[in-house]
N, C-alpha and C. Protein backbone atom coordinates (compact mmCIF):
# COMPACT_ATOMS: atom_id res chain seq x y z
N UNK A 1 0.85 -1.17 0.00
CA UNK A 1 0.00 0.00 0.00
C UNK A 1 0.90 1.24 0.00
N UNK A 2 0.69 2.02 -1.24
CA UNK A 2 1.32 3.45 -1.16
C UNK A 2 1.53 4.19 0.08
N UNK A 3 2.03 4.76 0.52
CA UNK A 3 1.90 5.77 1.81
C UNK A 3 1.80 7.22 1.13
N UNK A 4 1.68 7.41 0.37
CA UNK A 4 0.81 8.70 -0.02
C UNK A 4 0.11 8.62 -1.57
N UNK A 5 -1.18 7.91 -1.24
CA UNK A 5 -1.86 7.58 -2.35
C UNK A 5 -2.87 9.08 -2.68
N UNK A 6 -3.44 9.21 -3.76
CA UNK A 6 -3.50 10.26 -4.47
C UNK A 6 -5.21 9.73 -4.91
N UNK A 7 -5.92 9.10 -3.96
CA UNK A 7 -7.60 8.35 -3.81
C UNK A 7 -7.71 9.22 -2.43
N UNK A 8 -9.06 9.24 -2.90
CA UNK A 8 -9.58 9.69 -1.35
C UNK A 8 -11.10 8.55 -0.92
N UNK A 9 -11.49 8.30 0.13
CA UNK A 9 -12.35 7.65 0.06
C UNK A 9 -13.41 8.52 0.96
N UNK A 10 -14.36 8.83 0.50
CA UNK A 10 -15.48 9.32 1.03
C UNK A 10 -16.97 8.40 1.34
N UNK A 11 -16.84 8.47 2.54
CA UNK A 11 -18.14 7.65 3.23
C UNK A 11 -19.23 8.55 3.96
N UNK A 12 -19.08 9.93 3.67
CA UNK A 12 -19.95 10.45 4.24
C UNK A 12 -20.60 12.08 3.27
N UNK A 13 -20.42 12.93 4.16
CA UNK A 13 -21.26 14.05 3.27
C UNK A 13 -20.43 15.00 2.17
N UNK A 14 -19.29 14.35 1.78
CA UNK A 14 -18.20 14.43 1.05
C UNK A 14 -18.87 13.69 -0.28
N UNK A 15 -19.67 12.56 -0.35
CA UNK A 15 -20.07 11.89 -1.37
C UNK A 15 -21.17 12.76 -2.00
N UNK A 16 -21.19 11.81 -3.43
CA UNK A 16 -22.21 13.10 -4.66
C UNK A 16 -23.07 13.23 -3.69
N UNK A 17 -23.99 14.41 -4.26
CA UNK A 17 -25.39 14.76 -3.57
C UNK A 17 -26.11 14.79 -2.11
N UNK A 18 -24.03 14.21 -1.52
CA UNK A 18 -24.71 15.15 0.01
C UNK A 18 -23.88 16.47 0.37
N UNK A 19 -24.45 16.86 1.40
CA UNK A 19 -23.92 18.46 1.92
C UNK A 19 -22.68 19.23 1.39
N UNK A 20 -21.49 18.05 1.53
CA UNK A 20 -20.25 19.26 1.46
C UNK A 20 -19.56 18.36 0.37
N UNK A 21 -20.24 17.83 -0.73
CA UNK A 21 -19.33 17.84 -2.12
C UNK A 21 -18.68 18.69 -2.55
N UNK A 22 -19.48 19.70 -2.52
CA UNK A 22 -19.03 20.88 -3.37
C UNK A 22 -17.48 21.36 -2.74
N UNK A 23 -17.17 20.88 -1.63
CA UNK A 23 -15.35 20.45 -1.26
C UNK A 23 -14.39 20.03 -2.29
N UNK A 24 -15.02 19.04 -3.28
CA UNK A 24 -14.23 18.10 -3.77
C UNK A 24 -15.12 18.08 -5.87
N UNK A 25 -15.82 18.66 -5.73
CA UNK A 25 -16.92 18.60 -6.65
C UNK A 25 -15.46 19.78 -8.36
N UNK A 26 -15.64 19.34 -8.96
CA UNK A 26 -14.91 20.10 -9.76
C UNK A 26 -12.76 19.71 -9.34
N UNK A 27 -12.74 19.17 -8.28
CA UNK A 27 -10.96 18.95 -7.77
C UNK A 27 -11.00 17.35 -7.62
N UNK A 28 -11.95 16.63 -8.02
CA UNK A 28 -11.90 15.26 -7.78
C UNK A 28 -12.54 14.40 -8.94
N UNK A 29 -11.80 13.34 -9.51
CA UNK A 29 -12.65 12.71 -10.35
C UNK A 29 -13.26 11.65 -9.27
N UNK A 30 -14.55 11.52 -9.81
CA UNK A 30 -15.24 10.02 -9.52
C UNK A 30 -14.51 8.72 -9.79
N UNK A 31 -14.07 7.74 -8.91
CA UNK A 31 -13.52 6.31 -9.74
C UNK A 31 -14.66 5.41 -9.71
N UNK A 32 -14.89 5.13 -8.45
CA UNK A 32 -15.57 4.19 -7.97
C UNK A 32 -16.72 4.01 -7.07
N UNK A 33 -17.50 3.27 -6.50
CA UNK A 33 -18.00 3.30 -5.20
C UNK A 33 -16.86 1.72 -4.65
N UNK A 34 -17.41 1.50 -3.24
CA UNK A 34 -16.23 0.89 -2.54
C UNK A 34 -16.75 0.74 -1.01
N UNK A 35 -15.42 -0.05 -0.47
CA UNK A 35 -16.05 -0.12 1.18
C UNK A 35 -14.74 -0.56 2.05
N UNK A 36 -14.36 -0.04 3.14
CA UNK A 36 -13.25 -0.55 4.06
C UNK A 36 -14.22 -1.33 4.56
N UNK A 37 -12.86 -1.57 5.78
CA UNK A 37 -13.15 -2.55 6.97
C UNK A 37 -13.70 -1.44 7.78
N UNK A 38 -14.26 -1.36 8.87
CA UNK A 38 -15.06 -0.54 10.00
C UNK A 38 -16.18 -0.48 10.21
N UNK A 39 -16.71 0.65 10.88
CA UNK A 39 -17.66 0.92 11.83
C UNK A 39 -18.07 2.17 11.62
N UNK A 40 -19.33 2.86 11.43
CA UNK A 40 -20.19 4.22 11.17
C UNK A 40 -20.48 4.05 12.26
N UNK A 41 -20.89 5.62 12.52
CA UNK A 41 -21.70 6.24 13.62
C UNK A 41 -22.48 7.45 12.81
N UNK A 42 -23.40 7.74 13.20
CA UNK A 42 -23.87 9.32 13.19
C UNK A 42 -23.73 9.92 14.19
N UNK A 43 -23.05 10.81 13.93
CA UNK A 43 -22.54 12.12 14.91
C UNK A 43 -23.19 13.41 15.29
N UNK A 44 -24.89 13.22 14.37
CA UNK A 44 -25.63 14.55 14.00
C UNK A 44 -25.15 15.08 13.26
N UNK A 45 -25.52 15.09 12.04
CA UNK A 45 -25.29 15.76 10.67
C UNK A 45 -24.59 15.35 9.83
N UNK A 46 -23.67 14.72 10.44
CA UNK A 46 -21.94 14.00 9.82
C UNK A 46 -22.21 12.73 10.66
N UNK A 47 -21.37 11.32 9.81
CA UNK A 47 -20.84 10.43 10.42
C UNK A 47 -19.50 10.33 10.82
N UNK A 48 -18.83 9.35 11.41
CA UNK A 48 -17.41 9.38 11.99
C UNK A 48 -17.38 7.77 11.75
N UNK A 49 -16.24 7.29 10.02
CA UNK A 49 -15.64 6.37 11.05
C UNK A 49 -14.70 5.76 11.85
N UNK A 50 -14.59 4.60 12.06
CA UNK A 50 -14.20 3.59 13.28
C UNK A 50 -13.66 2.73 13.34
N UNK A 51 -12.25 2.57 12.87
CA UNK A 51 -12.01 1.16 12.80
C UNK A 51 -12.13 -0.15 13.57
N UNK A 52 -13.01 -1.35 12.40
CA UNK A 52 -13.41 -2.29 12.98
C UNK A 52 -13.36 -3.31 12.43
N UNK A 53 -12.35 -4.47 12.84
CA UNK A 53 -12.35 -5.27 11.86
C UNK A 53 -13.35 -6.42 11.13
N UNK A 54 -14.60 -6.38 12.08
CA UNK A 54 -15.81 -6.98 11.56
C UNK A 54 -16.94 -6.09 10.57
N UNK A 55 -17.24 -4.74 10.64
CA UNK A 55 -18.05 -4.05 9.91
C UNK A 55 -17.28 -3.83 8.35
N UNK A 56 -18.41 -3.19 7.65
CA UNK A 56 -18.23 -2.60 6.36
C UNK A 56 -18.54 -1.50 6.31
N UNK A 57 -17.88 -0.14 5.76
CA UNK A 57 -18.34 1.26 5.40
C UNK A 57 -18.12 1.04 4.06
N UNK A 58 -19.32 1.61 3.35
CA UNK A 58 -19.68 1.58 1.91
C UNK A 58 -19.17 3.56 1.52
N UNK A 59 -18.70 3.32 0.86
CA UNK A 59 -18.34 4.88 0.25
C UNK A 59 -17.96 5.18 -1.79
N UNK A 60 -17.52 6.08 -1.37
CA UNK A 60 -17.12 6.21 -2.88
C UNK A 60 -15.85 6.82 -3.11
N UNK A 61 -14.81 6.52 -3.60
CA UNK A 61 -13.60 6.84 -4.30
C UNK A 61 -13.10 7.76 -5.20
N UNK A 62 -12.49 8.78 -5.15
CA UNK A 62 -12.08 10.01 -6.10
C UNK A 62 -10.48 9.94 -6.21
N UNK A 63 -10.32 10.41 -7.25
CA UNK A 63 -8.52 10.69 -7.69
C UNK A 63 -8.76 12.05 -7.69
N UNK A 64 -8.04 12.42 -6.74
CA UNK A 64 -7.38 13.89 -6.35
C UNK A 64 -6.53 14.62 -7.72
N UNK A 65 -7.49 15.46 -7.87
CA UNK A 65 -6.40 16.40 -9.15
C UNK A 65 -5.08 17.17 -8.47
N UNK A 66 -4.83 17.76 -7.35
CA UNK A 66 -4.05 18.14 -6.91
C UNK A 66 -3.68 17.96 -4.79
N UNK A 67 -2.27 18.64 -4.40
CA UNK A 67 -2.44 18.02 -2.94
C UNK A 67 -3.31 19.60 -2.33
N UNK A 68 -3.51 20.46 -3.29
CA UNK A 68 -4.40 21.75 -2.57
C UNK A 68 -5.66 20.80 -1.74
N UNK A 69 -6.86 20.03 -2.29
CA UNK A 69 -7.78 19.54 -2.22
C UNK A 69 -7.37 18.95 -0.58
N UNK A 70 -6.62 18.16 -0.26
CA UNK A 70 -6.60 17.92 0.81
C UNK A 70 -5.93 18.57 2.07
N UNK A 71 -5.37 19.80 1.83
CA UNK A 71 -5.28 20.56 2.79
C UNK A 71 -6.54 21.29 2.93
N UNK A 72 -7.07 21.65 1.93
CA UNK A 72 -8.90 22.29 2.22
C UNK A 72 -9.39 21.10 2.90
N UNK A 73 -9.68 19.96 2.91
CA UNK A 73 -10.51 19.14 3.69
C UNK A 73 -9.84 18.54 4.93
N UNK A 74 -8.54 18.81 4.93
CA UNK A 74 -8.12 18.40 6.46
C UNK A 74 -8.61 19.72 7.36
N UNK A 75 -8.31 20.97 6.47
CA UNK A 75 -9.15 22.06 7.55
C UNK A 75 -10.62 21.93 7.93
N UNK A 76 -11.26 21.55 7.13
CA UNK A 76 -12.69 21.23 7.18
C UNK A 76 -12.80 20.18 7.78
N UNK A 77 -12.38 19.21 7.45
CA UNK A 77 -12.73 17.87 9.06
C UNK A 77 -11.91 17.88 10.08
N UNK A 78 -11.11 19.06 10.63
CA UNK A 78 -10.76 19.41 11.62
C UNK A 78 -9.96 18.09 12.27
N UNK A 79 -9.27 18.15 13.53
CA UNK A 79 -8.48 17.38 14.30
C UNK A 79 -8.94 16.23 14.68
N UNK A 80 -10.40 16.25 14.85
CA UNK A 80 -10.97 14.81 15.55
C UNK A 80 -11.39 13.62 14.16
N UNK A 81 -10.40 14.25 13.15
CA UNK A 81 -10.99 13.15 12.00
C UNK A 81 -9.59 13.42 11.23
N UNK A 82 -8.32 12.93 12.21
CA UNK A 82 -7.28 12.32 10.86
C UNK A 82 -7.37 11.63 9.76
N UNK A 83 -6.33 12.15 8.88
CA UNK A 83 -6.65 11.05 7.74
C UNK A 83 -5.53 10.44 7.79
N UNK A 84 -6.00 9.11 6.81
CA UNK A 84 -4.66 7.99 7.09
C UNK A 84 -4.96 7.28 5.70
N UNK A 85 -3.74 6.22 5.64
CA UNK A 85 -3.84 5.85 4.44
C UNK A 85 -4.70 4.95 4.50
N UNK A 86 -5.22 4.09 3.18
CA UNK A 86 -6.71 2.84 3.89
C UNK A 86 -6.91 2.14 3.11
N UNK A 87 -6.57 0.75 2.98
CA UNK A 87 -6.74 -0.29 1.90
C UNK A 87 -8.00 -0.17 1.79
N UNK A 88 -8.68 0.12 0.34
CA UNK A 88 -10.20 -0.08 -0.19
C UNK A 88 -10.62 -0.96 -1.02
N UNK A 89 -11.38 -1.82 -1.06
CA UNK A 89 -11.94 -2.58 -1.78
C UNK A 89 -13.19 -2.09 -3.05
N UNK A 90 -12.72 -1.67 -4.28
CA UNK A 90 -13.97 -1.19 -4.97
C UNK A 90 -14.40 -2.41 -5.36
N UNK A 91 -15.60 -1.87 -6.09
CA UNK A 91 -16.89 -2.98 -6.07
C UNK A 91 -16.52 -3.47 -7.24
N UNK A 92 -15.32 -3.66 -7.92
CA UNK A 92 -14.88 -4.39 -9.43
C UNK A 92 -14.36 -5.49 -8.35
N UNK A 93 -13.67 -5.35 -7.13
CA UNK A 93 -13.05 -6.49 -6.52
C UNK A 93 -11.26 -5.95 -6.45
N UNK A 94 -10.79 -4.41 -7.40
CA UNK A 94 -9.80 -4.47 -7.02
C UNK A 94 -10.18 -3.73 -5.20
N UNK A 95 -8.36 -3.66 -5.27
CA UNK A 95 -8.16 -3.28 -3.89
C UNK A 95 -7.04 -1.64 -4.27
N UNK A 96 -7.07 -0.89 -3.73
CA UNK A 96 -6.62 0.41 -3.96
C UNK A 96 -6.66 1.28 -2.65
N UNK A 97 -5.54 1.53 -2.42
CA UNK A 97 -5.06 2.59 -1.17
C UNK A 97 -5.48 4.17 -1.32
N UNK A 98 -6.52 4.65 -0.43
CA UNK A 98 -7.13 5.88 -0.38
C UNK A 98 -6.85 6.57 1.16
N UNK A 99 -6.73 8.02 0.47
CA UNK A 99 -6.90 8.63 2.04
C UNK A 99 -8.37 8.11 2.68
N UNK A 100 -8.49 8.45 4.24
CA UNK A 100 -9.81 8.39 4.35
C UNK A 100 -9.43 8.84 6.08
N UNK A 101 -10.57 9.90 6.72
CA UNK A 101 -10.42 10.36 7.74
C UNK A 101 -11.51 9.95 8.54
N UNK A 102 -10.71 9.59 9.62
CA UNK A 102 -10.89 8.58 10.43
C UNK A 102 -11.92 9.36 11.82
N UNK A 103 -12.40 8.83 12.26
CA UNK A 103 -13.06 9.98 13.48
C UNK A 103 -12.35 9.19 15.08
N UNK A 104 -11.77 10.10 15.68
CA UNK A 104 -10.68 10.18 16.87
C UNK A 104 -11.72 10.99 18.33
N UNK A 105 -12.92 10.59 18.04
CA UNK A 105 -13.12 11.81 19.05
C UNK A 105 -13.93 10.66 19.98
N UNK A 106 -14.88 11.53 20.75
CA UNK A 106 -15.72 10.77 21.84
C UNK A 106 -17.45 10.38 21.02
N UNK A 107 -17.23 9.15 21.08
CA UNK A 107 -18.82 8.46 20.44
C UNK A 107 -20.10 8.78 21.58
N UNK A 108 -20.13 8.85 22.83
CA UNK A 108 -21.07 9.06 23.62
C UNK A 108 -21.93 9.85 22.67
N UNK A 109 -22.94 9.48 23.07
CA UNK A 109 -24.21 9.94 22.16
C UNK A 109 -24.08 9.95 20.74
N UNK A 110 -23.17 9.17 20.16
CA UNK A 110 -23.42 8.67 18.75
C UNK A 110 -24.28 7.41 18.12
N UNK A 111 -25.30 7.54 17.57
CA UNK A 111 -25.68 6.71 16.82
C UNK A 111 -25.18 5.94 15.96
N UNK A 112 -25.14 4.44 16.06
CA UNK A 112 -24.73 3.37 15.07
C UNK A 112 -25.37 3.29 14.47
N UNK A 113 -24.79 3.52 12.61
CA UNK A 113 -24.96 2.63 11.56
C UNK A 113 -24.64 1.67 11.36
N UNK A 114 -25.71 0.20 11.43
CA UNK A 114 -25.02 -0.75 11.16
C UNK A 114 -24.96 -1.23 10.15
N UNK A 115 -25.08 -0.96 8.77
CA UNK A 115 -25.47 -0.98 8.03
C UNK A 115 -23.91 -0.91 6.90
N UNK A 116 -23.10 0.27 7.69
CA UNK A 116 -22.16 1.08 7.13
C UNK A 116 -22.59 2.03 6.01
N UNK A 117 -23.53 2.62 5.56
CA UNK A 117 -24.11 3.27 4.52
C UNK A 117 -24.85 4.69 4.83
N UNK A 118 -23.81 5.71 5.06
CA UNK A 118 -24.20 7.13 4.94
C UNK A 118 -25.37 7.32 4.19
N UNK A 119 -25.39 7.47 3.03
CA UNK A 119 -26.51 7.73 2.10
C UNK A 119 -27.66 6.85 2.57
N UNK A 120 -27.84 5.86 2.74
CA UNK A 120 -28.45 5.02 3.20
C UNK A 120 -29.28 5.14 4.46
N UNK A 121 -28.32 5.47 5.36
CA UNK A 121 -29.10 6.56 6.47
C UNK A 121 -29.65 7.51 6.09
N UNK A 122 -29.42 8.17 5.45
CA UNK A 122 -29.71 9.85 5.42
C UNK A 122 -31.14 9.15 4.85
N UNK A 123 -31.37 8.51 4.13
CA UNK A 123 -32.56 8.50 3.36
C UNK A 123 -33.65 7.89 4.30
N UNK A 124 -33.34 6.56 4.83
CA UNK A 124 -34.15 6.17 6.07
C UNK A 124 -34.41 6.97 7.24
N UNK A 125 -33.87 8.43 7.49
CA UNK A 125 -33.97 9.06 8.60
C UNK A 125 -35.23 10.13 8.05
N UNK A 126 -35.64 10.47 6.51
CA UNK A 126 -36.33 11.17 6.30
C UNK A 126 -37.53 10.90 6.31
């Protein structure tokens, strides 16, 4: 696995047609959809995940046009959501190393997805 791969993996409101694409919307191509190993939560508004070696987070995959893009989104997901590097599995079956930011903070009063599927929530919550 690269240690500075040039994928980002988005599992939450970073993905098309939720809240804060427009982060990455025009600085990111689309590759794939996809899924690590882990654990979702909803955090209210945003999810956080979790590494876990029994769950699945379902997301989607972008190639970074430049390294500007991820200094804008490390400011925007702030300290309690490092990013790290993250073996991904897209849904062709390859496997491909993506950033993906991780949530570091306190779960008390977080809601589990068990599901692993941001979008998926969002839609069942309406």
């Amino acid at each position: 696995m690269s240690a500075q791969p040039d994928l980002l993996f988005a599992y939450g409101t970073l993905m098309r047609g939720l809240r804060l694409h427009h982060l990455i919307d025009g600085r990111a191509e689309f590759v794939a959809a996809g899924s690590v190993g882990g654990r979702l939560v909803d955090l209210g508004g945003y999810p956080g995940a979790l590494p876990d070696r029994e769950g699945t987070i379902r997301g989607e995959v972008y190639r970074l046009q430049s390294d500007d893009v991820l200094a804008a989104l490390d400011a925007a997901e702030g300290p309690e959501f490092p990013r790290r590097p993250t073996r991904v599995r897209l849904d062709d079956g390859r496997e491909v190393s993506a950033w993906t930011y991780w949530f570091d903070g306190s779960v008390n009063g977080a809601v589990p997805i068990p599901h692993g599927d941001y979008r998926r929530h969002t839609r069942e919550a309406q």
